[in-house]
Every structure is written in structure tokens, then in C-alpha cells.
C-alpha atoms as a PDB file:
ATOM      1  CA  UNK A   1      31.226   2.079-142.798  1.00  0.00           C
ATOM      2  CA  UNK A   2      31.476  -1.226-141.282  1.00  0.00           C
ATOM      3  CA  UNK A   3      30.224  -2.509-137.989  1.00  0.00           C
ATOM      4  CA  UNK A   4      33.636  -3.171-137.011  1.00  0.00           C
ATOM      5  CA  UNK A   5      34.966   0.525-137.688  1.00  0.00           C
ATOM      6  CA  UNK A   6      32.118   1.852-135.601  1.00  0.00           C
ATOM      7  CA  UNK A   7      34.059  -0.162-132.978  1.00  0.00           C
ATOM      8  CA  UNK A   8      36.863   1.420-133.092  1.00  0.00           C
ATOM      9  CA  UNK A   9      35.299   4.944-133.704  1.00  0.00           C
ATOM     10  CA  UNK A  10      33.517   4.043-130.424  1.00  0.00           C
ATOM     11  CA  UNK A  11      36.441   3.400-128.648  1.00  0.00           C
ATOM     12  CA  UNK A  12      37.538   6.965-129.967  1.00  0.00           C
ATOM     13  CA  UNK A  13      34.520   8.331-128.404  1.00  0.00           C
ATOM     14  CA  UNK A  14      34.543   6.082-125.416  1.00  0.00           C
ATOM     15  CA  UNK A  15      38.076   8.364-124.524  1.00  0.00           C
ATOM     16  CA  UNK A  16      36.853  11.604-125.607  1.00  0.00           C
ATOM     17  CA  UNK A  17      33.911  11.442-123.229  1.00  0.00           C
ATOM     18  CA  UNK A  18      35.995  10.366-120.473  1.00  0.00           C
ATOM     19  CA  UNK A  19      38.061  13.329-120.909  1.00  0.00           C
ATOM     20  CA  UNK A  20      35.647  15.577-121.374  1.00  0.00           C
ATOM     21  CA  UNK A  21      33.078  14.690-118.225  1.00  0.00           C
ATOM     22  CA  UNK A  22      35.241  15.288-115.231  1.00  0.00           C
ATOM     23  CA  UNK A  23      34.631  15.122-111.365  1.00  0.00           C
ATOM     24  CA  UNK A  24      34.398  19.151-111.603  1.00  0.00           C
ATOM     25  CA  UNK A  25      31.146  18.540-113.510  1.00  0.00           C
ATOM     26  CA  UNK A  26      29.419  16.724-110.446  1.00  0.00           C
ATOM     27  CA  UNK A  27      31.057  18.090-107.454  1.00  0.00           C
ATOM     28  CA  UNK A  28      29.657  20.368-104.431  1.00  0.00           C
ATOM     29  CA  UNK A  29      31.457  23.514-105.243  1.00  0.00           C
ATOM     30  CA  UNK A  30      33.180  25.509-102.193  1.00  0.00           C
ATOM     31  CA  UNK A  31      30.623  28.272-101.603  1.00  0.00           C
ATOM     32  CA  UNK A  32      28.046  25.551-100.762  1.00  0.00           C
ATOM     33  CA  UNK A  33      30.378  23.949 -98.515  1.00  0.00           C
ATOM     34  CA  UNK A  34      28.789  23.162 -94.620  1.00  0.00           C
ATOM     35  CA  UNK A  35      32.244  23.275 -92.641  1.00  0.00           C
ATOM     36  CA  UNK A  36      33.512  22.668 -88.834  1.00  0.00           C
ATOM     37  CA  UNK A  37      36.418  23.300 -87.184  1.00  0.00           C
ATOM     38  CA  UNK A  38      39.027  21.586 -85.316  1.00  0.00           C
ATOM     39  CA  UNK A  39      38.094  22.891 -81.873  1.00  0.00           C
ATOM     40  CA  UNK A  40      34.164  22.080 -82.516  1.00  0.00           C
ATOM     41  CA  UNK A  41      33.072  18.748 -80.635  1.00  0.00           C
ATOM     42  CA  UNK A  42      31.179  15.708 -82.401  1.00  0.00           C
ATOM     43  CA  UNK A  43      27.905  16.415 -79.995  1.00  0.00           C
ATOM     44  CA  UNK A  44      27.829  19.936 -81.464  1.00  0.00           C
ATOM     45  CA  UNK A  45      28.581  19.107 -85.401  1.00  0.00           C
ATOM     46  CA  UNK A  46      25.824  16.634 -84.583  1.00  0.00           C
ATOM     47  CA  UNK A  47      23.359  19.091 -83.032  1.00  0.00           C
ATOM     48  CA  UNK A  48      23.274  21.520 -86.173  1.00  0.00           C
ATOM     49  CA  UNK A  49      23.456  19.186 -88.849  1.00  0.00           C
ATOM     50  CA  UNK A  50      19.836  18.968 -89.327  1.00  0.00           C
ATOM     51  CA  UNK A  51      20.801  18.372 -93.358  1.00  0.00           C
ATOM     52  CA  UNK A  52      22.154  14.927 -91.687  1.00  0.00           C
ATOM     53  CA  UNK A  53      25.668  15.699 -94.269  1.00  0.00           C
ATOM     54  CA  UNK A  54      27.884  12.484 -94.261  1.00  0.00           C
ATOM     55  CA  UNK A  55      31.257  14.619 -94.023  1.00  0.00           C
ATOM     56  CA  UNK A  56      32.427  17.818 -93.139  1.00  0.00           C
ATOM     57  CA  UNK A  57      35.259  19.962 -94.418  1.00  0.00           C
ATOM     58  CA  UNK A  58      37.427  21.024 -91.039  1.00  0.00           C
ATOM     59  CA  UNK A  59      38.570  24.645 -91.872  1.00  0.00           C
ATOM     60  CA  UNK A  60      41.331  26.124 -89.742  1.00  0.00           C
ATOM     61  CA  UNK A  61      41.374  29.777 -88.241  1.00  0.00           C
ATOM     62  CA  UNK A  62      42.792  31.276 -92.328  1.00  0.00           C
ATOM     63  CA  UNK A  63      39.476  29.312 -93.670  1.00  0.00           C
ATOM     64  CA  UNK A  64      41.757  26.405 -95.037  1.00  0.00           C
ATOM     65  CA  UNK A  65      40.729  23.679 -95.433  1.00  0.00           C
ATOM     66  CA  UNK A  66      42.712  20.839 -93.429  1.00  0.00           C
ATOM     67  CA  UNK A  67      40.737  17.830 -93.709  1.00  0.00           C
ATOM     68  CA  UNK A  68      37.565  15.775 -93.544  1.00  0.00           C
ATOM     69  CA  UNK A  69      34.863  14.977 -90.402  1.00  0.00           C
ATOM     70  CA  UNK A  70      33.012  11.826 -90.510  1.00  0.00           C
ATOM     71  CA  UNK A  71      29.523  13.025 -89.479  1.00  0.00           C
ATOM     72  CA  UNK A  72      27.188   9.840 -90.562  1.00  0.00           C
ATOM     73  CA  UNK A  73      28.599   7.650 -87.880  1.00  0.00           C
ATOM     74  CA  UNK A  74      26.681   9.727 -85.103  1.00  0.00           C
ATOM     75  CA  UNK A  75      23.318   9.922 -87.251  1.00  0.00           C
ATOM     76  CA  UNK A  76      21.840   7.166 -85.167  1.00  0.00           C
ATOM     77  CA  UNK A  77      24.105   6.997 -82.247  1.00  0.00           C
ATOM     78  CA  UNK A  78      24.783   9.904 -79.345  1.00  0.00           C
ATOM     79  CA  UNK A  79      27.571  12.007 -80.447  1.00  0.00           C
ATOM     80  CA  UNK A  80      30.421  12.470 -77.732  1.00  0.00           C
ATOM     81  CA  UNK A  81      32.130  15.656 -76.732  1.00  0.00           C
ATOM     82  CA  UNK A  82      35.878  14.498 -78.838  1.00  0.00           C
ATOM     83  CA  UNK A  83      37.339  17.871 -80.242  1.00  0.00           C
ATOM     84  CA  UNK A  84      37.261  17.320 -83.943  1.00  0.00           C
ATOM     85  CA  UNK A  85      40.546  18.168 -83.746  1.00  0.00           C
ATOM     86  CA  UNK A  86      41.331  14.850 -82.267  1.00  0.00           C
ATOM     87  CA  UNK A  87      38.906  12.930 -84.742  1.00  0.00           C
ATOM     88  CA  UNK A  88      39.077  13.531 -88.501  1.00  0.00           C
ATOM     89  CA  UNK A  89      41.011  12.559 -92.410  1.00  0.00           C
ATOM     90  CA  UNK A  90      43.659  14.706 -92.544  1.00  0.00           C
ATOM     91  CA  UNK A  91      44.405  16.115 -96.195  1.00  0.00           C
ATOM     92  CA  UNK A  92      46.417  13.153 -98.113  1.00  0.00           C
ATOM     93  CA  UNK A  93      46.229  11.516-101.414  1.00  0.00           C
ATOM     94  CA  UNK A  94      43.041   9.176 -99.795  1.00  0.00           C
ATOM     95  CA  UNK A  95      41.013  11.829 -99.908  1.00  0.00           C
ATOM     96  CA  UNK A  96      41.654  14.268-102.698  1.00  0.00           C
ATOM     97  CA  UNK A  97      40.813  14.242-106.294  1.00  0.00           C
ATOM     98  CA  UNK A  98      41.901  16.804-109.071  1.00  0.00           C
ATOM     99  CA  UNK A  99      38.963  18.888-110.817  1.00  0.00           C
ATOM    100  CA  UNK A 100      39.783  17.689-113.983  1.00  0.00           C
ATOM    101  CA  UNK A 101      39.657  13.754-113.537  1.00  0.00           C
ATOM    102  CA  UNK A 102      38.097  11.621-114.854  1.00  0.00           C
ATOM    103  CA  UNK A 103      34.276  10.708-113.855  1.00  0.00           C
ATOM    104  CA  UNK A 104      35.638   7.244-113.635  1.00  0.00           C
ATOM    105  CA  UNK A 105      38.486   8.282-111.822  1.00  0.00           C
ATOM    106  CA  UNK A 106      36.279   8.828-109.190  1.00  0.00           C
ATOM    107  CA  UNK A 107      33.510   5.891-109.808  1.00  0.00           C
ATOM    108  CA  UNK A 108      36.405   3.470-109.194  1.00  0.00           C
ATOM    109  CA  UNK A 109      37.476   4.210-106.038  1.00  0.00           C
ATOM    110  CA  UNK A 110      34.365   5.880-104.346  1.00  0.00           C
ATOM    111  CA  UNK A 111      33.229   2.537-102.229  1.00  0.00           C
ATOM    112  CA  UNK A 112      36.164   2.450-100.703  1.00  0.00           C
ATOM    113  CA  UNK A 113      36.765   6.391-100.642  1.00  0.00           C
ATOM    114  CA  UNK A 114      33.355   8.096-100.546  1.00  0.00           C
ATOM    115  CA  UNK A 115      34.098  11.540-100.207  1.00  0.00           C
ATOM    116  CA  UNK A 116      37.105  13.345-101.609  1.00  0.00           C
ATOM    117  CA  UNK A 117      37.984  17.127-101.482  1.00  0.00           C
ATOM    118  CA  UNK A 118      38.226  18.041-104.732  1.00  0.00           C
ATOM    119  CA  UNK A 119      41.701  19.827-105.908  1.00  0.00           C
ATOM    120  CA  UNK A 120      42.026  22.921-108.511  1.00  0.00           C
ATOM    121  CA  UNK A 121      45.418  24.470-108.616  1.00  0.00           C
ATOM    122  CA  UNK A 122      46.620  25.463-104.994  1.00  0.00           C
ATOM    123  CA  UNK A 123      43.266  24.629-103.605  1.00  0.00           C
ATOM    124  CA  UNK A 124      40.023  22.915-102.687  1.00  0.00           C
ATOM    125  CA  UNK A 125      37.530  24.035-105.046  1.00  0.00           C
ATOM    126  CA  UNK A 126      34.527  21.668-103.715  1.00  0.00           C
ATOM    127  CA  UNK A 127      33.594  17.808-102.600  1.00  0.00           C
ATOM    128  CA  UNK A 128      32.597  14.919-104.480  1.00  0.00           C
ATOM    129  CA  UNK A 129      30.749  11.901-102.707  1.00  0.00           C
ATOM    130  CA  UNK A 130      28.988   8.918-103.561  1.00  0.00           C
ATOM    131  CA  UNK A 131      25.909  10.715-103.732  1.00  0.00           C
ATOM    132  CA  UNK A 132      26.989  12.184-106.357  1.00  0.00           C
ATOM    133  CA  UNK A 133      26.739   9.031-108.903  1.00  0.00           C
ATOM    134  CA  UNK A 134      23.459   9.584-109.842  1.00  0.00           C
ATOM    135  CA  UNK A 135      24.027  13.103-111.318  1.00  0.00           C
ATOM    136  CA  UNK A 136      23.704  13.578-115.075  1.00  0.00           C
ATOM    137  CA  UNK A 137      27.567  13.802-116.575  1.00  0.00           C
ATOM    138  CA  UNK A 138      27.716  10.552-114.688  1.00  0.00           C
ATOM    139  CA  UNK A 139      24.516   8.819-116.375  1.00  0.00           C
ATOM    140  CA  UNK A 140      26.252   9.661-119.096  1.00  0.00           C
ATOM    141  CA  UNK A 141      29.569   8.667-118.601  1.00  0.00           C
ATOM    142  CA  UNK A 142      27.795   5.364-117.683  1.00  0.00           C
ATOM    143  CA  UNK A 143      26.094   4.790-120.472  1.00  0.00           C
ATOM    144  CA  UNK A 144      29.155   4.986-123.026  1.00  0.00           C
ATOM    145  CA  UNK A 145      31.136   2.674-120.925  1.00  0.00           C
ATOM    146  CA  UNK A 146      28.569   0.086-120.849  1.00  0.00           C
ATOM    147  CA  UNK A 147      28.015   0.829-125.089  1.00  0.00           C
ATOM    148  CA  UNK A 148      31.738   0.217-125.174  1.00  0.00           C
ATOM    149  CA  UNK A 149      32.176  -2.859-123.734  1.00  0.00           C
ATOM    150  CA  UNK A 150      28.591  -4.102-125.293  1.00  0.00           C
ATOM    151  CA  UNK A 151      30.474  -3.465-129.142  1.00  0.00           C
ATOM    152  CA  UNK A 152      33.644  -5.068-127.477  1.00  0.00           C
ATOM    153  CA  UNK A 153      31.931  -8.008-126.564  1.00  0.00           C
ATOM    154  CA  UNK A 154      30.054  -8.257-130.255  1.00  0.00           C
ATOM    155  CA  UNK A 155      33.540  -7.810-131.923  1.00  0.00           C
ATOM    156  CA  UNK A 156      34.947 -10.478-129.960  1.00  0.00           C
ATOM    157  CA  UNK A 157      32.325 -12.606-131.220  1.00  0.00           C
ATOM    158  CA  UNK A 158      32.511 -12.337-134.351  1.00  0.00           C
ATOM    159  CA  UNK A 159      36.254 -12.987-134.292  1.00  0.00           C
ATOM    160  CA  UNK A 160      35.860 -15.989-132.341  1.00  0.00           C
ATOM    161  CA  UNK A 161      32.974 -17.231-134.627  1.00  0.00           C
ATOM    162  CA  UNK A 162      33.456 -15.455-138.251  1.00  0.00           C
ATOM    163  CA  UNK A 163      30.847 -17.339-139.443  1.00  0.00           C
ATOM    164  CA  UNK A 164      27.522 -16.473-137.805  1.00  0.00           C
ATOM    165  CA  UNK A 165      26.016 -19.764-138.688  1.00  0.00           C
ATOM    166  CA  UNK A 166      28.690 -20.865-135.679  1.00  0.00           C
ATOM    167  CA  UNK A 167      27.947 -18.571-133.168  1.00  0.00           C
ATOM    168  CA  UNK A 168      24.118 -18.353-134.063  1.00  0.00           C
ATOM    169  CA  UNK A 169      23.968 -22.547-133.543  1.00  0.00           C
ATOM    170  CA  UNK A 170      25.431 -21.831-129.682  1.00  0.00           C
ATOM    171  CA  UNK A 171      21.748 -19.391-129.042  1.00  0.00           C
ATOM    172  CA  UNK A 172      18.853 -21.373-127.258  1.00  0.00           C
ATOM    173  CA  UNK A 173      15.862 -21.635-130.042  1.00  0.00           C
ATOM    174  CA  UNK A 174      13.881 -19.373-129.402  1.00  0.00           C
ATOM    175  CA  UNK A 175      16.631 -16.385-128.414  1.00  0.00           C
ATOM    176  CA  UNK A 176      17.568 -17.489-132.145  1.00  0.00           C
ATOM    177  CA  UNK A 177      14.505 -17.617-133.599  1.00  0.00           C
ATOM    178  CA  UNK A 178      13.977 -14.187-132.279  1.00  0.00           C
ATOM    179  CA  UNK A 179      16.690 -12.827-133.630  1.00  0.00           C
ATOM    180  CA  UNK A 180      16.519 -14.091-137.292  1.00  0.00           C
ATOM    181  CA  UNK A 181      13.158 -12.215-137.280  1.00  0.00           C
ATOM    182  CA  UNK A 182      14.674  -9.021-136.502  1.00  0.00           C
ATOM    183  CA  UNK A 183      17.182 -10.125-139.119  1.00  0.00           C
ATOM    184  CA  UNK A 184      14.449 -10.429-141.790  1.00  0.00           C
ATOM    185  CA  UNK A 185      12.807  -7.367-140.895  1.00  0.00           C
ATOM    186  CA  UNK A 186      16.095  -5.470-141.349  1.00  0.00           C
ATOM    187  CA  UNK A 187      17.116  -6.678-144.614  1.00  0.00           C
ATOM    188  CA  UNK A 188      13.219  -6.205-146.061  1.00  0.00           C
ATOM    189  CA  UNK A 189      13.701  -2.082-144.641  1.00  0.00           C
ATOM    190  CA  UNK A 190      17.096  -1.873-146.886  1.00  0.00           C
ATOM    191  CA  UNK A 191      18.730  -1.464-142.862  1.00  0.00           C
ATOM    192  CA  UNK A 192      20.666  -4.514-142.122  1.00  0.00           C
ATOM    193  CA  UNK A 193      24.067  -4.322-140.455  1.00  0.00           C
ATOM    194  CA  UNK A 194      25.041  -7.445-140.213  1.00  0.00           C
ATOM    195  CA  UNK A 195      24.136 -10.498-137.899  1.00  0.00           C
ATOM    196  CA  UNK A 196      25.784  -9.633-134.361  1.00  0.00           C
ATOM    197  CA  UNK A 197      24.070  -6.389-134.524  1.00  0.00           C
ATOM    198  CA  UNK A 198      20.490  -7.220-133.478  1.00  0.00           C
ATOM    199  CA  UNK A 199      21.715  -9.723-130.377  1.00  0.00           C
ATOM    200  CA  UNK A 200      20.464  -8.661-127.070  1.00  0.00           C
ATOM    201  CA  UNK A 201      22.917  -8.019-124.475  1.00  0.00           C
ATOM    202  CA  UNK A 202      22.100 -11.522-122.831  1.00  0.00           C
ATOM    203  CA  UNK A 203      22.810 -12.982-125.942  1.00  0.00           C
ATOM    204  CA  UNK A 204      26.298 -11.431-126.128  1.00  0.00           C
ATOM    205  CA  UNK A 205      27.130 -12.407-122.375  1.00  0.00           C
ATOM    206  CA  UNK A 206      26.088 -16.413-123.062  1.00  0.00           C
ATOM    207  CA  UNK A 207      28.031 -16.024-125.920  1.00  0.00           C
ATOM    208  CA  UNK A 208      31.041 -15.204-124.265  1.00  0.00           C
ATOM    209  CA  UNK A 209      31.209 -17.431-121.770  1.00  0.00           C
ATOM    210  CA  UNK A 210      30.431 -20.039-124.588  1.00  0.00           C
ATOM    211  CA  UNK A 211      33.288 -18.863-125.922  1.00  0.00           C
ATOM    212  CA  UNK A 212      35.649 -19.076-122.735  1.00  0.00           C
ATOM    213  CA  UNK A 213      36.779 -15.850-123.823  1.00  0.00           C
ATOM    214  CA  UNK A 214      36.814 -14.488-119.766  1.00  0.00           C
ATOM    215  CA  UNK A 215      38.477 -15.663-116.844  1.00  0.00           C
ATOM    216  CA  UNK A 216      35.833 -15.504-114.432  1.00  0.00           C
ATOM    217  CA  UNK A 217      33.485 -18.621-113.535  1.00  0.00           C
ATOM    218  CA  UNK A 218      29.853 -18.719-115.226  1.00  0.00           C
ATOM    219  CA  UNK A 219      28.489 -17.813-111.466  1.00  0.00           C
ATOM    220  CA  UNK A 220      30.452 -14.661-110.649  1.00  0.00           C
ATOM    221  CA  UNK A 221      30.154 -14.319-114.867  1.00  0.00           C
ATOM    222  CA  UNK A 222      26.210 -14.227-114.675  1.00  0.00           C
ATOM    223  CA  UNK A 223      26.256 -12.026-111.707  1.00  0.00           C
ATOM    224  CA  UNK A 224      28.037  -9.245-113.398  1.00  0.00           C
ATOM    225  CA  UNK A 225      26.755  -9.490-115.838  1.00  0.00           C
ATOM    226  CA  UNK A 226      23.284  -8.945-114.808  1.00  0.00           C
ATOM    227  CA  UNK A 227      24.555  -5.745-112.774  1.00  0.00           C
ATOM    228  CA  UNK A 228      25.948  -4.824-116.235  1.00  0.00           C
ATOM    229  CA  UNK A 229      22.182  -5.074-118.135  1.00  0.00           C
ATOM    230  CA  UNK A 230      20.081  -4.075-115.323  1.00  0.00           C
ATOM    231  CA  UNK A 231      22.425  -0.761-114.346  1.00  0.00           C
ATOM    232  CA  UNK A 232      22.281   0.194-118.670  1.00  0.00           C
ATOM    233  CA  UNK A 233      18.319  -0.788-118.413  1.00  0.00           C
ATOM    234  CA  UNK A 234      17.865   1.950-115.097  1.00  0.00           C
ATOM    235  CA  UNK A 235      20.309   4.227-117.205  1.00  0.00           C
ATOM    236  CA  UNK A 236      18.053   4.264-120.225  1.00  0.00           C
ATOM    237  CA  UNK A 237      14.611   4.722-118.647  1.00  0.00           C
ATOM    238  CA  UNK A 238      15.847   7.551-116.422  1.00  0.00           C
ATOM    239  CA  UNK A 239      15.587   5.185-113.263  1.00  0.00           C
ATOM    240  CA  UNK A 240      17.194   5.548-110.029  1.00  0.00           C
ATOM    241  CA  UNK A 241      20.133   3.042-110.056  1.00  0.00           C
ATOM    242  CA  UNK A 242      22.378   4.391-106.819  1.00  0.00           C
ATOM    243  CA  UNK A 243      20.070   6.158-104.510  1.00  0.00           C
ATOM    244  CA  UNK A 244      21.502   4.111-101.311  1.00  0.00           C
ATOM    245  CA  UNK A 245      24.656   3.792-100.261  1.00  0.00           C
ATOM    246  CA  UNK A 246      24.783   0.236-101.108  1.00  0.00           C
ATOM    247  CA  UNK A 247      23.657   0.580-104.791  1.00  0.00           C
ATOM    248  CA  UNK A 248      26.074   3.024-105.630  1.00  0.00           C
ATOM    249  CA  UNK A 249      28.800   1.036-103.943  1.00  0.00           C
ATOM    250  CA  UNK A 250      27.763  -2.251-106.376  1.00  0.00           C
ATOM    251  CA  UNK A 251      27.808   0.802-109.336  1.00  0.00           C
ATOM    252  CA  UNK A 252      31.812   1.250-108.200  1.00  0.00           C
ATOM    253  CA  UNK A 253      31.953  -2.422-108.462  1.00  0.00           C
ATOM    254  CA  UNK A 254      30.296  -3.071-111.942  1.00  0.00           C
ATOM    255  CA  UNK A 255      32.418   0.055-113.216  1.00  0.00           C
ATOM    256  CA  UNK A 256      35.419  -2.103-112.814  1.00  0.00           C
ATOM    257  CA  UNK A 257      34.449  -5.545-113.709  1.00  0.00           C
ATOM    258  CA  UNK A 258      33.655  -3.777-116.902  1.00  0.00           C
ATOM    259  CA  UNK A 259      36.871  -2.304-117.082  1.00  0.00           C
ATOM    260  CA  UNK A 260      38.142  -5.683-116.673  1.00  0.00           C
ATOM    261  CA  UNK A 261      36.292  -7.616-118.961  1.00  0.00           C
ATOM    262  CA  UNK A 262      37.193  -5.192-121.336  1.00  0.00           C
ATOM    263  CA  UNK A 263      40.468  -5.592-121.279  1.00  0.00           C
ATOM    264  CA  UNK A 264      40.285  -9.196-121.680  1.00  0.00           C
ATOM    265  CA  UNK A 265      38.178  -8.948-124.613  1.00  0.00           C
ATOM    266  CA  UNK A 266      40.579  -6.728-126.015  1.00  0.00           C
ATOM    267  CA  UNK A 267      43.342  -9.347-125.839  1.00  0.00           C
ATOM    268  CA  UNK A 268      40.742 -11.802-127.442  1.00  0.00           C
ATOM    269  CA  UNK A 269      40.336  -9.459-130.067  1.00  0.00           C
ATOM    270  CA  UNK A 270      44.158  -8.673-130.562  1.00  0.00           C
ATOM    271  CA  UNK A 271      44.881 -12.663-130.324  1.00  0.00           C
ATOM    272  CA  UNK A 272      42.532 -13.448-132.930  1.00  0.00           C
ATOM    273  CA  UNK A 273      43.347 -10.829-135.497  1.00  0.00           C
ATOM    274  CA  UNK A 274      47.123 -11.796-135.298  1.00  0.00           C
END
């Protein structure tokens, strides 16, 4: 099997696992669910939430629940006496995702909607937040999107530059050096793939913008990414990439630049094999 089919088997996979680790896998289920209701005040949800929760579920008299309360804003501010009831998200298609979305479903959206009330059937079966990105379905999830778009980005290359000579002549000397060691040491253990296999991920990216094969300018292109490289390098070691609020936001935001890129690649791909 080719490099290239592993692409597309990849791709395969790349779908499978996105249908397969959904938000059901990550979320707070409803048994473990701190709730308030409507005629509670803000000083009192304040008060007992020692646990310092971010949002509560508002729960009417039947135990339904109605909406969302917006607890973090008082964490370092004095809570006033506003009925709840006058002061939270009322259930709407802002704040609700079904069980069986996607991960990404939620990853793409969550900096902008952090917590969502998460749908099964006729009702709420937990609560998702941004907290949640650092759970294991969604290391994993992670990790095969940013394998994806690291073969997209080596297929592209090659069918910008079929020769390697080409593309290998656009690497600074010593990134190429480098790699025609590796190269050598593949071919002596009987293991070589072929050429674009044993780049680096930096190599890939300089390559691509070398290529003009994105949109984006070299700044915002570097940027990216460097997100991209430094979220897979936290990924594989088992590091801590969204443990504040602001980190996991940037993870939403890398999520989608990838998604982007991506698709451009694709159309390099599908341009160049026409």
C-alpha cells in the first residue's frame, strides 16, 4: 500500500472516529447535576457554591430543566439578590447539543458557547463545558484531526512538487540535511516509504506556504501553525493543553483553522490531480 492510499484510508478513519466519539462520551451526566431554581437569588446560588461551578441548570417545580445560570460572573464580585428567574439562558438552540454529536461539534463552537445542556430524546441527559476539552475521547479526537490534516498537507506536497528533488531544494540546509539522513537510515532497515514521509511537521507548514497553496498571510500562517504543532506535541506527551479558560478557547480556534486549511488543501489536491 502506498503512502497516498493511507491518505485516503485516513480520511476514512478521520470520519469514523468523529462518529464514533460523541459529546455523550465527555459530558456531566444528569444525576451529577448541581441545579437552582428560578425563585433562588444570585447572593444565595453564590453562597453554596463552594465547588465555584461556572453554570447552573435552573429546574422548575416538575424538576425540568428550563435553562442555564451564569454563576462565574459573581466568583470575584458580590452577588446581588436578582431572582434567577429574572437572570438566566433560557432553553434554545444556543445552548443545547444532541448526545450523539460530534466531539467537534462541540470543540467548534465552545468559545463562543461554553456550556450546553446536552439533549437525548425528549430530554436533558447532562452538560458539556469547556472544561471538558481536556478529557480523553477528546485527546483523542484531537489527535486524528491534527494526523489528518498533517497527511493532507504531505499529499498536497507531493502533488505540487512530484519530484522531491523540487520540493526538497525549497528546505533550509540543514532541515534537509536532516532529513536525507533519516532517508538513508530507512532505506538501509528495508523501511522506506518514500521521501515526504520523514518531514517534520515544520517542514510541511514552510512547505506550504512555499507553495502558496493557503490563503492566509505567512504571519497569521506561522501562528497557526505553531498552535497546530505545539497543541499535537502537549497531545502526545500527555500534557495539559486547555486547563484555563483561555487555552481551551485558542483549542476551539486551532480546531477550525484546521478545518479550514483542510479544506483548502483538499481543493489543491483535487486541482492538481485533474
Amino acid at each position: 500500500m502506498t503512502w497516498a492510499a493511507n491518505h485516503g484510508a485516513s480520511l476514512e478513519v478521520l470520519r469514523e472516529v468523529q462518529g464514533s466519539l460523541t459529546v455523550d462520551l465527555i459530558m456531566v451526566p444528569r444525576s451529577s447535576f448541581e441545579t437552582c431554581t428560578p425563585g433562588e437569588t444570585a447572593a444565595q446560588i453564590k453562597a453554596r457554591n463552594v465547588d465555584q461551578f461556572s453554570y447552573f441548570p435552573v429546574v422548575d417545580e416538575q424538576k425540568r430543566v428550563v435553562g442555564l445560570y451564569y454563576a462565574e460572573r459573581w466568583f470575584d464580585a458580590d452577588a446581588p439578590n436578582t431572582p434567577i428567574g429574572k437572570d438566566f439562558d433560557r432553553l434554545s438552540e444556543d445552548i443545547v447539543i444532541g448526545a450523539d454529536a460530534s466531539i467537534f461539534d462541540f470543540v467548534m463552537q465552545a468559545d463562543v458557547n461554553s456550556t450546553n445542556l446536552v439533549v437525548s430524546g425528549n430530554q436533558i441527559a447532562g452538560l458539556v463545558s469547556l472544561s471538558d476539552l481536556q478529557k480523553l475521547p477528546v485527546r483523542a479526537a484531537l489527535f486524528a484531526l491534527i494526523t489528518s490534516l498533517e497527511m493532507a498537507m504531505g499529499l498536497a506536497i507531493t502533488k505540487r512538487w512530484p519530484s522531491s528533488t523540487d520540493w526538497l531544494s525549497l528546505l533550509s540546509n540543514g532541515r534537509r540535511e536532516k532529513l536525507m539522513t533519516a532517508i538513508e537510515d530507512a532505506r538501509a532497515r528495508d523501511s522506506f516509504v518514500n521521501e515526504i514521509a520523514y518531514t517534520q511537521f515544520s517542514d510541511k507548514a514552510d512547505l506550504i506556504f512555499k507553495g502558496r497553496m493557503l490563503s492566509q498571510g505567512r504571519t497569521r500562517l506561522g501562528k497557526s501553525f505553531r498552535d497546530i504543532r505545539d497543541l499535537r506535541d502537549s497531545l502526545s506527551h500527555a500534557n495539559q493543553y486547555a486547563e484555563t479558560t483561555d487555552a481551551a478557547k485558542n483549542v476551539c480556534e486551532v480546531v477550525r483553522f484546521i478545518y479550514t486549511t483542510k479544506a483548502e488543501l483538499l481543493k489543491v489536491i483535487e486541482t492538481t490531480e485533474k
